[in-house]
PDB file of N, CA and C in Angstrom:
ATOM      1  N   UNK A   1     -24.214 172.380   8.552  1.00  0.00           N
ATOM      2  CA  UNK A   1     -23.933 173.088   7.316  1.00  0.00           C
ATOM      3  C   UNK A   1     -23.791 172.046   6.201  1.00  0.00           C
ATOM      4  N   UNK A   2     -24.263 172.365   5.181  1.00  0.00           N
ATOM      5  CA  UNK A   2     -24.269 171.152   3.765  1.00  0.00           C
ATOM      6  C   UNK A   2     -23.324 171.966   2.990  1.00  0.00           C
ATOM      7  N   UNK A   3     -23.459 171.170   1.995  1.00  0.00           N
ATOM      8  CA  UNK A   3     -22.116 171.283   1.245  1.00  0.00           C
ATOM      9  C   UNK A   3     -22.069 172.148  -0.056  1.00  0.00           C
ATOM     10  N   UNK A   4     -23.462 172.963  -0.254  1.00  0.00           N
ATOM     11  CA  UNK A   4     -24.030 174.512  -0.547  1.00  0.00           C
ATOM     12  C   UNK A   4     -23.223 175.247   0.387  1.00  0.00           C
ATOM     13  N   UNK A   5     -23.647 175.391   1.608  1.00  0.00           N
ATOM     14  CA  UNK A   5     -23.362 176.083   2.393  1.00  0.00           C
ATOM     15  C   UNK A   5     -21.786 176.457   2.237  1.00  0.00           C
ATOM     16  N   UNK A   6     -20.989 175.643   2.863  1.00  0.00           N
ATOM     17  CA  UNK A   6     -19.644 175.491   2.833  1.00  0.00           C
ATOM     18  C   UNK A   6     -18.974 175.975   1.466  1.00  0.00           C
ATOM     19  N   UNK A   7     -20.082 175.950   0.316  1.00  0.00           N
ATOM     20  CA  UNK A   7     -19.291 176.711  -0.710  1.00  0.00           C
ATOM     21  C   UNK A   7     -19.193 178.223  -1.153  1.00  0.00           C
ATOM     22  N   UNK A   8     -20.767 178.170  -0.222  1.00  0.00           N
ATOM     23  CA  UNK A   8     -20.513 179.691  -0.435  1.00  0.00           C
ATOM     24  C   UNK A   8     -19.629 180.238   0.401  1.00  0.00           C
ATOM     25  N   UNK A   9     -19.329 179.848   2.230  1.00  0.00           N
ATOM     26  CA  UNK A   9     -18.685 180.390   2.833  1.00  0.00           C
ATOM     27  C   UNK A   9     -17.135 180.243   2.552  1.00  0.00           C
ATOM     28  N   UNK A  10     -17.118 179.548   1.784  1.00  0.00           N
ATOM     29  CA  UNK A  10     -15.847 179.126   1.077  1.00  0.00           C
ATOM     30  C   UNK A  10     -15.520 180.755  -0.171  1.00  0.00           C
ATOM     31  N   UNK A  11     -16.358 180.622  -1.489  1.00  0.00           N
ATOM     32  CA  UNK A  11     -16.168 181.325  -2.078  1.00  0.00           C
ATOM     33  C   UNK A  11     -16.333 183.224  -1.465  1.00  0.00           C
ATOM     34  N   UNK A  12     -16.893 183.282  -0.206  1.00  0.00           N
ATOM     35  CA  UNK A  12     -16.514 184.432   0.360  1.00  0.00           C
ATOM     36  C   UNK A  12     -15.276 184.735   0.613  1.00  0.00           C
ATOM     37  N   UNK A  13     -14.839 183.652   1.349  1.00  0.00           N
ATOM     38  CA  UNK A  13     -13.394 183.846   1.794  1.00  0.00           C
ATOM     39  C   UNK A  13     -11.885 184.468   0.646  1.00  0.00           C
ATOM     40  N   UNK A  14     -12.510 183.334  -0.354  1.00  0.00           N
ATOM     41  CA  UNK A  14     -11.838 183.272  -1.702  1.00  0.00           C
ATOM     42  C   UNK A  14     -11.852 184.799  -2.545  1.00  0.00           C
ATOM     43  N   UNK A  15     -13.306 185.626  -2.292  1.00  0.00           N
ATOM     44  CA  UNK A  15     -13.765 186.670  -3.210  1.00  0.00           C
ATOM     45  C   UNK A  15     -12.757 187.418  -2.553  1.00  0.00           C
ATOM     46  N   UNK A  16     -12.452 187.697  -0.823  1.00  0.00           N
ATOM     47  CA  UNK A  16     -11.813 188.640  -0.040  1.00  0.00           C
ATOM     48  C   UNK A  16     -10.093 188.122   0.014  1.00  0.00           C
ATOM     49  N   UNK A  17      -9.988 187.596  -1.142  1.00  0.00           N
ATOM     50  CA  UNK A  17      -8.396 186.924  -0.885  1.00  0.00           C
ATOM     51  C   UNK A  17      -7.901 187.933  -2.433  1.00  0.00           C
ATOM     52  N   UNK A  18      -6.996 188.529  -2.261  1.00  0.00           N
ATOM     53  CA  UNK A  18      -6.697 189.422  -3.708  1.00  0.00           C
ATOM     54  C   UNK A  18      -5.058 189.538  -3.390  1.00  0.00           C
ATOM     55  N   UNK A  19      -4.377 188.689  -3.965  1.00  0.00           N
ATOM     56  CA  UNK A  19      -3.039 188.426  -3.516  1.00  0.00           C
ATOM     57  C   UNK A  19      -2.227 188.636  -4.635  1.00  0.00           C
ATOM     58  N   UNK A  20      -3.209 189.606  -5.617  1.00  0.00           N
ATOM     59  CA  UNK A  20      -2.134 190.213  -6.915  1.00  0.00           C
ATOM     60  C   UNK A  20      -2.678 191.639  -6.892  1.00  0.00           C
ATOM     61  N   UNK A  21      -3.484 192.272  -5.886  1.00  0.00           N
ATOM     62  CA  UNK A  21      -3.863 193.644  -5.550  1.00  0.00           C
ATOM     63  C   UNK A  21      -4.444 194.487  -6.740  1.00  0.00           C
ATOM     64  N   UNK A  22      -5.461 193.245  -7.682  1.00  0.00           N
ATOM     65  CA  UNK A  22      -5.900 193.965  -8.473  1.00  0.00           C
ATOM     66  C   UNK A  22      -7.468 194.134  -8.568  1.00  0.00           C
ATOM     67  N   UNK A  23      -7.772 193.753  -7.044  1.00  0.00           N
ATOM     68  CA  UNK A  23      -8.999 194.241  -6.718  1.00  0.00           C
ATOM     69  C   UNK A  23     -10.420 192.653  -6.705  1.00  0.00           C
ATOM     70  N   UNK A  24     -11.260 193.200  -6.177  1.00  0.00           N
ATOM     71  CA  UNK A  24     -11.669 191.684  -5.877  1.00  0.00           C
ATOM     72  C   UNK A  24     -12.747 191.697  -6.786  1.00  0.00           C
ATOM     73  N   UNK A  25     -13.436 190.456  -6.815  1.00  0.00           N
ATOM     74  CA  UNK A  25     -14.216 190.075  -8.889  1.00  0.00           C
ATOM     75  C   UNK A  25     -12.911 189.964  -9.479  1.00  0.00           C
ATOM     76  N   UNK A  26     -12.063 189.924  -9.364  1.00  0.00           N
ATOM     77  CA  UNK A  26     -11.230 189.354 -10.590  1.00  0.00           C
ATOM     78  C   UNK A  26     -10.302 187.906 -10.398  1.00  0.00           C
ATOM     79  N   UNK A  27     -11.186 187.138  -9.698  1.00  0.00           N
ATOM     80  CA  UNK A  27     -10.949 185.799  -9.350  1.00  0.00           C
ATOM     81  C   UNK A  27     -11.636 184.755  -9.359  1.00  0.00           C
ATOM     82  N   UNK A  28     -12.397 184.977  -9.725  1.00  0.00           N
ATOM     83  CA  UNK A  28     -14.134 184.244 -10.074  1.00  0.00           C
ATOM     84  C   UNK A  28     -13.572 182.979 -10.485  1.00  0.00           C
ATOM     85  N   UNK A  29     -13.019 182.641 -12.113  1.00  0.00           N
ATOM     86  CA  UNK A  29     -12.655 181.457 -11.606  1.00  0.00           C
ATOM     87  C   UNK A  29     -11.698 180.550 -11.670  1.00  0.00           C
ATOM     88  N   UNK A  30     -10.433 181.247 -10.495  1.00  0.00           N
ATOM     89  CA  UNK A  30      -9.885 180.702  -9.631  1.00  0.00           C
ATOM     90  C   UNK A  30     -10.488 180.436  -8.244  1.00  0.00           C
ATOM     91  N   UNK A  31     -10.874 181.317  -8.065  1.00  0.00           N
ATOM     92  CA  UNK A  31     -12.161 180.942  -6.916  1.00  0.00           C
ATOM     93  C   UNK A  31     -12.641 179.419  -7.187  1.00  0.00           C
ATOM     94  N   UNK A  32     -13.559 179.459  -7.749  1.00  0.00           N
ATOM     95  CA  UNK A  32     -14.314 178.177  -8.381  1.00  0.00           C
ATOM     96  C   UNK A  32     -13.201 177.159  -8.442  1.00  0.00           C
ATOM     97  N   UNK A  33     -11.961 177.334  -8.855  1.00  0.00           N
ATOM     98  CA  UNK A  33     -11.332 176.219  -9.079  1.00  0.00           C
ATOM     99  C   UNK A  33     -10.450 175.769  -7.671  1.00  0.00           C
ATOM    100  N   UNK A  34     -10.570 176.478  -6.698  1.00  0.00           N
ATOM    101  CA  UNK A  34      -9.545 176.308  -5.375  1.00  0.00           C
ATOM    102  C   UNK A  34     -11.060 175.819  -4.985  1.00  0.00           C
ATOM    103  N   UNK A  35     -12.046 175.991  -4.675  1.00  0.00           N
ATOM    104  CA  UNK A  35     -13.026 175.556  -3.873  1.00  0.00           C
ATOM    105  C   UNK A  35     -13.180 173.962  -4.485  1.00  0.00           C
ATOM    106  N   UNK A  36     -13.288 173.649  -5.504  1.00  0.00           N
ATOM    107  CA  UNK A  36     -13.741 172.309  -6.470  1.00  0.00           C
ATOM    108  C   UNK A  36     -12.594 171.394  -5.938  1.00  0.00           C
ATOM    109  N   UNK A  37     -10.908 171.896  -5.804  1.00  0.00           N
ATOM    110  CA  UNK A  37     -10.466 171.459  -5.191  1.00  0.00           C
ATOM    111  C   UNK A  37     -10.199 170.968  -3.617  1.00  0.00           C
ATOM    112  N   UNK A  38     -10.987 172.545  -2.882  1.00  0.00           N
ATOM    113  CA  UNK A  38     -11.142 171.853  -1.791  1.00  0.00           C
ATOM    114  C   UNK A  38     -12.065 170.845  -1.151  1.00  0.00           C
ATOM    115  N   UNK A  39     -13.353 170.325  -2.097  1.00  0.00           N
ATOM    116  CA  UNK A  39     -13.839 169.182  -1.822  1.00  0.00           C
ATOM    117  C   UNK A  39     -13.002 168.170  -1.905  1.00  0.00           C
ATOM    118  N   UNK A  40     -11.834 167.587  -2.504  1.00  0.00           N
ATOM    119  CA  UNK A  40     -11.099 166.609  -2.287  1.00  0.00           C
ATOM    120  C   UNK A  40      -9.562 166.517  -1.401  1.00  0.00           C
ATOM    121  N   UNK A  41      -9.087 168.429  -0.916  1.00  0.00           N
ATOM    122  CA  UNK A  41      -7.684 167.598  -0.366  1.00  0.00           C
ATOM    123  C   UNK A  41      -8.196 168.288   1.424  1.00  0.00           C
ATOM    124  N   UNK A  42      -7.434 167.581   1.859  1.00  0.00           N
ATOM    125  CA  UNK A  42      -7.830 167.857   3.711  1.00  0.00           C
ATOM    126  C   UNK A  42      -6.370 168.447   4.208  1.00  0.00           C
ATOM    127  N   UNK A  43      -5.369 168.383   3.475  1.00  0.00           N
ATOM    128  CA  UNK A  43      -4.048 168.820   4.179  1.00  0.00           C
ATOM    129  C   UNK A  43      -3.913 170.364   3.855  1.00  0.00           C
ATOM    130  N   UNK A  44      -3.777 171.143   4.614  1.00  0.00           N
ATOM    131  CA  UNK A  44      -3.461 172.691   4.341  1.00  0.00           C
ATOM    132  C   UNK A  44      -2.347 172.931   3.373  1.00  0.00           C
ATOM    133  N   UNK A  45      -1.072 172.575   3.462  1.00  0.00           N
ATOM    134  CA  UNK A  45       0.030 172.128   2.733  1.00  0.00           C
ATOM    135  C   UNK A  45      -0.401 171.930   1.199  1.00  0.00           C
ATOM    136  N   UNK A  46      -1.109 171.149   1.359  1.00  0.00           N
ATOM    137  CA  UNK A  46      -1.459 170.426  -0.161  1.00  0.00           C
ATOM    138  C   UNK A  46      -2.392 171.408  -0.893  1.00  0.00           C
ATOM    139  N   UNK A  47      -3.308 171.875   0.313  1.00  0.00           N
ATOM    140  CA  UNK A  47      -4.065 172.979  -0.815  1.00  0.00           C
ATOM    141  C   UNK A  47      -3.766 174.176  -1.306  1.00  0.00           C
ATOM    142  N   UNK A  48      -2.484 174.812  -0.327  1.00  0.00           N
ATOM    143  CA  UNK A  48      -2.020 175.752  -0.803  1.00  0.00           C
ATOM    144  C   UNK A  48      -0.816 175.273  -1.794  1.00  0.00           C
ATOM    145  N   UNK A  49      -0.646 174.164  -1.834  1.00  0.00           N
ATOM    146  CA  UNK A  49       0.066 173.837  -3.662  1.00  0.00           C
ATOM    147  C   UNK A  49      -1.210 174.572  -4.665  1.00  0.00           C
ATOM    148  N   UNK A  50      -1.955 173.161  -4.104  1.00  0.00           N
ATOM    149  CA  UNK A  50      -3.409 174.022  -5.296  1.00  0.00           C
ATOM    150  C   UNK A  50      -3.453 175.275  -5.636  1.00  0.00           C
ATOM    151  N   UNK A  51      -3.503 175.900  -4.755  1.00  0.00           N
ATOM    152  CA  UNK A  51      -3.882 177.375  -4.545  1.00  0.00           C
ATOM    153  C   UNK A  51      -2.622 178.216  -5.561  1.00  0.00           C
ATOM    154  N   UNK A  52      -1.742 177.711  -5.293  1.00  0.00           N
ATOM    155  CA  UNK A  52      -0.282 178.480  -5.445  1.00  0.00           C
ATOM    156  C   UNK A  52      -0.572 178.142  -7.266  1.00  0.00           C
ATOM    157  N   UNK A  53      -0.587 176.949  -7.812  1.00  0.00           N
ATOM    158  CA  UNK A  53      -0.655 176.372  -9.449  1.00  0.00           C
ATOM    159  C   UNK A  53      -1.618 176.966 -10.141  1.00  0.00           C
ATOM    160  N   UNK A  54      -3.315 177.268  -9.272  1.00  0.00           N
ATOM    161  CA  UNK A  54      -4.000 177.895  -9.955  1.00  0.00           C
ATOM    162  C   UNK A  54      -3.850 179.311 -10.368  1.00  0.00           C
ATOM    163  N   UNK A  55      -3.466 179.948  -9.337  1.00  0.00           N
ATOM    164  CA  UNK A  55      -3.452 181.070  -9.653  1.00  0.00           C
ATOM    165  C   UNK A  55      -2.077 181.518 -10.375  1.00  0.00           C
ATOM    166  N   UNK A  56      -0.851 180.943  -9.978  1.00  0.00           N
ATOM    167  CA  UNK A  56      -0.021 181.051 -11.281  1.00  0.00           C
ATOM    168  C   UNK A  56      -0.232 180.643 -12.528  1.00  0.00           C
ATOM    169  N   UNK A  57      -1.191 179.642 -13.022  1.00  0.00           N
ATOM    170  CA  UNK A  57      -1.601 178.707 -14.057  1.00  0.00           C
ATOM    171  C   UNK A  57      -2.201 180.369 -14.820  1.00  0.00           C
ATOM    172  N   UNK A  58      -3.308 180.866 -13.899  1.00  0.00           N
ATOM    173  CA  UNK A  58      -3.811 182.125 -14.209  1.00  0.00           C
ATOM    174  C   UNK A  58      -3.461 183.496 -14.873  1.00  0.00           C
ATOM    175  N   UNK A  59      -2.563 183.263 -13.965  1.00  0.00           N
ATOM    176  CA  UNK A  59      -2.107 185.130 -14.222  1.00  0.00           C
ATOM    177  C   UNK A  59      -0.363 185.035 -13.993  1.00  0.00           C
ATOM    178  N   UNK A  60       0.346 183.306 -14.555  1.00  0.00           N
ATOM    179  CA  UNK A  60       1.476 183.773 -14.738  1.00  0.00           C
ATOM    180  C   UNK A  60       2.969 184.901 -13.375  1.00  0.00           C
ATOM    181  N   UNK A  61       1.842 184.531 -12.418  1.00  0.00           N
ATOM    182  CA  UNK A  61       2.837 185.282 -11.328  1.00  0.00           C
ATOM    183  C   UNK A  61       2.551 184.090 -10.227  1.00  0.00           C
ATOM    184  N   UNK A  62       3.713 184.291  -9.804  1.00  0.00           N
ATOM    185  CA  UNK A  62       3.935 183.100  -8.434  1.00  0.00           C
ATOM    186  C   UNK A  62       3.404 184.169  -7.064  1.00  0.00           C
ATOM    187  N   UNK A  63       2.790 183.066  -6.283  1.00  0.00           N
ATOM    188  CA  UNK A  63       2.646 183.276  -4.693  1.00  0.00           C
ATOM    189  C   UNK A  63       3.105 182.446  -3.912  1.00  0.00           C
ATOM    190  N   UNK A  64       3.797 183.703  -2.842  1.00  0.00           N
ATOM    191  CA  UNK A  64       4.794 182.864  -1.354  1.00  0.00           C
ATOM    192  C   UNK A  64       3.718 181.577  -0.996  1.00  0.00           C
ATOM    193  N   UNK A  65       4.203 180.772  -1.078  1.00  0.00           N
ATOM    194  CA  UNK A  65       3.647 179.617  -0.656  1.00  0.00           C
ATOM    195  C   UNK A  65       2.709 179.691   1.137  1.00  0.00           C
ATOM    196  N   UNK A  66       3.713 180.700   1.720  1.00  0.00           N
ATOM    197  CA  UNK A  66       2.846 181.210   3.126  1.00  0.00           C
ATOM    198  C   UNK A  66       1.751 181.733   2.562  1.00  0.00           C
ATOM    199  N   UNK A  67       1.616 182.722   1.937  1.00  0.00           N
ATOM    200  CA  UNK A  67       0.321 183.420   1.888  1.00  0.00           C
ATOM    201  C   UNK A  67      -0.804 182.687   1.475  1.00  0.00           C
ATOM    202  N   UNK A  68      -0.293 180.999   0.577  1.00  0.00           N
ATOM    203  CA  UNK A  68      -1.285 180.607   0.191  1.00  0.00           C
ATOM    204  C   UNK A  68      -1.666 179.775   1.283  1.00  0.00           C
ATOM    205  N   UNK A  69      -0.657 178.805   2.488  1.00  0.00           N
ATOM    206  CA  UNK A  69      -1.008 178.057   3.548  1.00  0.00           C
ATOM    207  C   UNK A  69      -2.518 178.992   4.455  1.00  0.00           C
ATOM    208  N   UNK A  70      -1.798 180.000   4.779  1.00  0.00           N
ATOM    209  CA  UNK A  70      -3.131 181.155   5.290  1.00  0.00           C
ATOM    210  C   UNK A  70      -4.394 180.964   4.895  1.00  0.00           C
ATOM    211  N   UNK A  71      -4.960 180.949   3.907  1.00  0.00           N
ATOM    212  CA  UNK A  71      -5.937 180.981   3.068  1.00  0.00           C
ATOM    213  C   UNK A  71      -6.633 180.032   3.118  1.00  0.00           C
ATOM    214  N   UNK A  72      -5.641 179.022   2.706  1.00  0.00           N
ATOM    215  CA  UNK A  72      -6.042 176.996   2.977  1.00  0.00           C
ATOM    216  C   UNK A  72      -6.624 176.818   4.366  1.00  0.00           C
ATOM    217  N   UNK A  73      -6.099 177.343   5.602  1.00  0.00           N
ATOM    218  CA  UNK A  73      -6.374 177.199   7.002  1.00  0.00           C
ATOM    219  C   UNK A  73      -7.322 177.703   7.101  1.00  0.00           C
ATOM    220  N   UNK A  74      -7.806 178.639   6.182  1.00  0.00           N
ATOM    221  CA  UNK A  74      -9.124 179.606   6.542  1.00  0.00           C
ATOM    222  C   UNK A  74     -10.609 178.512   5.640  1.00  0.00           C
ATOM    223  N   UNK A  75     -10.319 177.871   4.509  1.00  0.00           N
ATOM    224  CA  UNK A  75     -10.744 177.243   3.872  1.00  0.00           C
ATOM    225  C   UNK A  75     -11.392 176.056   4.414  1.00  0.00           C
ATOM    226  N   UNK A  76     -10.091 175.458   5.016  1.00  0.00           N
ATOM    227  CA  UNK A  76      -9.938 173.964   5.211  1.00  0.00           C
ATOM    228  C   UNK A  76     -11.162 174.388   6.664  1.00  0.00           C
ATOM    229  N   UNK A  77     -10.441 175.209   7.845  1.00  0.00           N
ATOM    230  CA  UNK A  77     -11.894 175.216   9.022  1.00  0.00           C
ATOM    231  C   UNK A  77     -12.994 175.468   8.617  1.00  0.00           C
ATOM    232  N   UNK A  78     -13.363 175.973   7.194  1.00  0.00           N
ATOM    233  CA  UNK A  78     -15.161 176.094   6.833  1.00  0.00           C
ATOM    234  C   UNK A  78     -15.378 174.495   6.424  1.00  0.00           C
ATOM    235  N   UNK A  79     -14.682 173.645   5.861  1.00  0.00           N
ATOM    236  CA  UNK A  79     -15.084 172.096   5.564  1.00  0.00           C
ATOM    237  C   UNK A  79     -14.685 171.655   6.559  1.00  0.00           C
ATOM    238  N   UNK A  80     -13.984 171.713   7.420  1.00  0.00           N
ATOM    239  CA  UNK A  80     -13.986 170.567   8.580  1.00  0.00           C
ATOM    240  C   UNK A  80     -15.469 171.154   9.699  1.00  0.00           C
ATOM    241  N   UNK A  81     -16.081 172.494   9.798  1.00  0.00           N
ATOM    242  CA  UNK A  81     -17.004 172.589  10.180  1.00  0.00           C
ATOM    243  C   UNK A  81     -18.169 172.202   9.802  1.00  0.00           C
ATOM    244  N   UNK A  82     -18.106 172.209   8.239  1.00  0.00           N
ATOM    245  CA  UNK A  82     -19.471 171.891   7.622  1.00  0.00           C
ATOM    246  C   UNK A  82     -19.492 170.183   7.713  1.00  0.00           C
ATOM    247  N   UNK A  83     -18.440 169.371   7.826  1.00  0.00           N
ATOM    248  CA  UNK A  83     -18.261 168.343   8.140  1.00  0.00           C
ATOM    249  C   UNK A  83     -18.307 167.322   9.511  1.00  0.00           C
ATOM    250  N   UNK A  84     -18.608 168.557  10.683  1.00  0.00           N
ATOM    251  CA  UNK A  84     -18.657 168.448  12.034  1.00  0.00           C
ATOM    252  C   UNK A  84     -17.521 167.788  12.545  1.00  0.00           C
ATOM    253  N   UNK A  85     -16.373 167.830  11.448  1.00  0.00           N
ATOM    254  CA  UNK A  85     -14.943 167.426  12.331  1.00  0.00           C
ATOM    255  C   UNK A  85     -14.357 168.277  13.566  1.00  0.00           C
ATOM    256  N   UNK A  86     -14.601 169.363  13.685  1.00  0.00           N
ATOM    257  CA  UNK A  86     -14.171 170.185  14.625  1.00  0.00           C
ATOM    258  C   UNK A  86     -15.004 170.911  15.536  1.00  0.00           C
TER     259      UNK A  86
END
């Protein structure tokens, strides 16, 4: 898998993540901006900081830091696959 690949299966994941229940397309780009980030961090922890800043940065509402670890784990195994780490 190249690193096309991995973004789209990335931004799928991201399109089906709606953690302010206001329906999905309305994340486009936070999407874009959690994926851009996940080319650079490898720790689950760390990306669901990311995850957690963007989308409060966004829309002004905080997320349980669990819900964002979830997401990261789902993230992080599409780049460690497209990377043949795992």
């Amino acid at each position: 898998m190249d690193t096309v690949d991995m973004d789209k299966r990335a931004l799928r994941i991201m399109e089906g993540w709606d953690p302010f229940s206001v329906g999905t397309g309305e994340y486009n780009t936070e999407a874009n901006d959690v994926i851009d980030r996940l080319h650079d961090i490898d720790h689950p922890s760390d990306l669901a900081k990311a995850i957690q800043g963007i989308y409060e940065s966004s829309f002004k509402q905080w997320i349980p830091l669990e819900k964002c670890v979830e997401v990261s784990y789902k993230l992080l195994a599409v780049k460690y696959e497209a990377k043949h780490i795992i």
